[in-house]
Structures are given as structure tokens and as C-alpha cells.
Protein backbone atom coordinates (compact mmCIF):
# COMPACT_ATOMS: atom_id res chain seq x y z
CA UNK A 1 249.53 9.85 92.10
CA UNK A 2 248.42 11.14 95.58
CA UNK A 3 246.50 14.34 95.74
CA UNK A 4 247.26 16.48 97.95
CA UNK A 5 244.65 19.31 98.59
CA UNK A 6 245.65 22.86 100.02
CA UNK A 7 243.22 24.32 102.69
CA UNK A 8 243.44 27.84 101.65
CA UNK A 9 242.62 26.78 98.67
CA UNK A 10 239.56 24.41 99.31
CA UNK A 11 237.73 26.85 102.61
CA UNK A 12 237.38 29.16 99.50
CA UNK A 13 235.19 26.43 97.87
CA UNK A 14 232.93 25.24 100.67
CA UNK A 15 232.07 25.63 104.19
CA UNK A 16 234.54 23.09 105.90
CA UNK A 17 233.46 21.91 109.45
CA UNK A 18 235.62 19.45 112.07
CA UNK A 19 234.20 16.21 110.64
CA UNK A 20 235.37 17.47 107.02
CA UNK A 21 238.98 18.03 108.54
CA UNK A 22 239.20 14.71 110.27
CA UNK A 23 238.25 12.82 106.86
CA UNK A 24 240.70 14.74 104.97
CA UNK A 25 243.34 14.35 107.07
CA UNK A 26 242.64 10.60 107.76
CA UNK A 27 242.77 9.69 104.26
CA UNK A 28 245.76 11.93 103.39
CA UNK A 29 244.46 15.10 101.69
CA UNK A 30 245.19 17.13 103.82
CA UNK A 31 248.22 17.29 106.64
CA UNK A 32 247.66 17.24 110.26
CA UNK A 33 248.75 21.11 110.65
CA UNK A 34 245.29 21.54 108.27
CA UNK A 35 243.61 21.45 111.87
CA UNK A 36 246.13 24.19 113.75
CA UNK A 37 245.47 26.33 110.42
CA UNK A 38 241.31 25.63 110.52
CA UNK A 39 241.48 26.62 114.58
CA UNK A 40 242.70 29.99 113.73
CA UNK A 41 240.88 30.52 110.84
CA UNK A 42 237.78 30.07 112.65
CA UNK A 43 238.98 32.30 115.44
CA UNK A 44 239.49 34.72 112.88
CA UNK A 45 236.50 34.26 111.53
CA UNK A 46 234.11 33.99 114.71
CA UNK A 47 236.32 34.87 117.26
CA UNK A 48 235.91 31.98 119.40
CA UNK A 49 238.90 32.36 121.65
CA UNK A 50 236.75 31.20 124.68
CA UNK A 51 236.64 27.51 123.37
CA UNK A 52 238.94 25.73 125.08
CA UNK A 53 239.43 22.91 122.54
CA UNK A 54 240.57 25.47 120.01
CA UNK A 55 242.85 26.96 122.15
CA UNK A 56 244.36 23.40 123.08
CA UNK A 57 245.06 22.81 119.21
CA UNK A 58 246.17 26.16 118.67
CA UNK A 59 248.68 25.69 120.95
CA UNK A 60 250.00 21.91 120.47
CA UNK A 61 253.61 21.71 120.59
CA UNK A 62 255.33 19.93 117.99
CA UNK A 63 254.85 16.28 118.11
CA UNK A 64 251.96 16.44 119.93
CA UNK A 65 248.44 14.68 118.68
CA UNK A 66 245.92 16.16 117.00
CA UNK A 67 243.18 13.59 117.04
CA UNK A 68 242.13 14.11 120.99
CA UNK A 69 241.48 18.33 120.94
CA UNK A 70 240.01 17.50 117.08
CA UNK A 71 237.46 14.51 118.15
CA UNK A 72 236.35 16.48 120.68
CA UNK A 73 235.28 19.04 118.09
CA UNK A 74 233.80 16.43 116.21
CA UNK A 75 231.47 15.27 118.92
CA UNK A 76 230.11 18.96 119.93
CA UNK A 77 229.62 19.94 115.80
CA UNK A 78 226.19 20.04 114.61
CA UNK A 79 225.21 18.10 111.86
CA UNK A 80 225.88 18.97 108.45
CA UNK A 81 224.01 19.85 105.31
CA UNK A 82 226.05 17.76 102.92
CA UNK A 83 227.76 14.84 103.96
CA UNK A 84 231.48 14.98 104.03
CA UNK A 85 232.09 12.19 101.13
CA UNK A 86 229.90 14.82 99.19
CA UNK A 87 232.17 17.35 99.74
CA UNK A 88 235.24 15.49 98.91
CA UNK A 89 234.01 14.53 95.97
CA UNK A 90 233.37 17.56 95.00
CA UNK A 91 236.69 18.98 96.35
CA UNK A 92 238.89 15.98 94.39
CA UNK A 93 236.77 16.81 91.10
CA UNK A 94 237.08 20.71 91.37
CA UNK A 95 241.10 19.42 92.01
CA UNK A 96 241.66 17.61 88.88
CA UNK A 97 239.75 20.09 86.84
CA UNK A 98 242.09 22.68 87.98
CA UNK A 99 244.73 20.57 87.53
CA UNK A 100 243.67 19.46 83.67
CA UNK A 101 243.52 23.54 82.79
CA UNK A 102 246.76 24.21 84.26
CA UNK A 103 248.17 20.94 81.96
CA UNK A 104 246.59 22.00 79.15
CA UNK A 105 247.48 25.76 79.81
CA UNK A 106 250.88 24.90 79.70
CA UNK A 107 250.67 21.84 76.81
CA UNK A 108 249.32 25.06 74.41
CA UNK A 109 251.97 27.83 75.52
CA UNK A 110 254.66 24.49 75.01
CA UNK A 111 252.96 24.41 71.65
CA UNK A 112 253.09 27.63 70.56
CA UNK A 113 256.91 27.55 71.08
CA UNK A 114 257.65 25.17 68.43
């Protein structure tokens, strides 16, 4: 089973920072339009509209790469308090408890029925 993570769903869980996105997407959490959506949510947040690398990934066209605008993000990020395997961990646990609850939500409703 692949797990597939949702973004809106995990920036409510922990601070996520460039090096977090590039791990996700490079082992397959997350989808490559996970970056586009982080740009503008920090712009929303910060309102960093003067970074040029933002604005570059912000405005890819379709079929255009990612990795270039998103490395160099990468390079000028600070370093983090938790490393990103940390958080991933933590993100892929919190996932399959969720998960688990909704299954057993539903196994006791099923249940009930009979």
C-alpha cells in the first residue's frame, strides 16, 4: 500500500521547511505540485513575494521541473531543529493512526448495522 500524505493536512502538524518538501516528494508522499502549493502558502504566510525562487515555482508552467527553483531553496534554508526523517516518521505514524480510527470508526458503525 503506498501512502500518500496530503499537505494541508500535514503543515497543520508541523513546521514544514524546503528540505522536508524535497524528501517527501522524492520518496513519493507527497506530489510535485506539494512545492507550487508550499510557495504560496508561505507567501501567504510571510509575504515573501520579493524572493525570486518562489516566484519562479509559483509560476512553472505545466511540465516544467521543480527540482532546480526547489534546490535552490534547499541550499539558502537554515538548518533545522528536527531532522526531516524525524518528521516523517512522525508524519507516517500520525497517518496510520488516523487511518486505524477512521477503519475502526467505520468497522463499529458496520457493526452496529447487523
Amino acid at each position: 500500500m503506498k501512502i500518500k500524505l496530503s499537505y494541508e493536512d500535514i503543515a497543520k502538524k508541523c513546521i514544514l521547511y524546503w528540505k522536508d518538501i524535497d524528501f517527501l516528494i522524492d520518496k513519493e508522499y507527497l506530489d510535485e505540485r506539494t512545492a507550487v502549493e508550499h510557495a504560496l502558502y508561505i507567501i501567504d504566510e510571510d509575504n515573501l513575494i520579493n524572493n525570486p525562487e518562489i516566484m519562479d515555482l509559483i509560476c512553472l508552467g505545466s511540465g516544467e521541473s521543480i527540482y532546480p527553483h526547489m534546490y535552490k531553496l534547499v541550499d539558502k534554508e537554515k538548518t533545522q531543529e528536527y531532522s526531516v526523517k524525524d518528521k516523517v516518521m512522525f508524519l507516517i505514524l500520525n497517518w496510520v493512526y488516523d487511518t486505524l480510527v477512521k477503519w475502526v470508526s467505520n468497522s463499529k458503525m458496520n457493526l452496529c448495522r447487523r
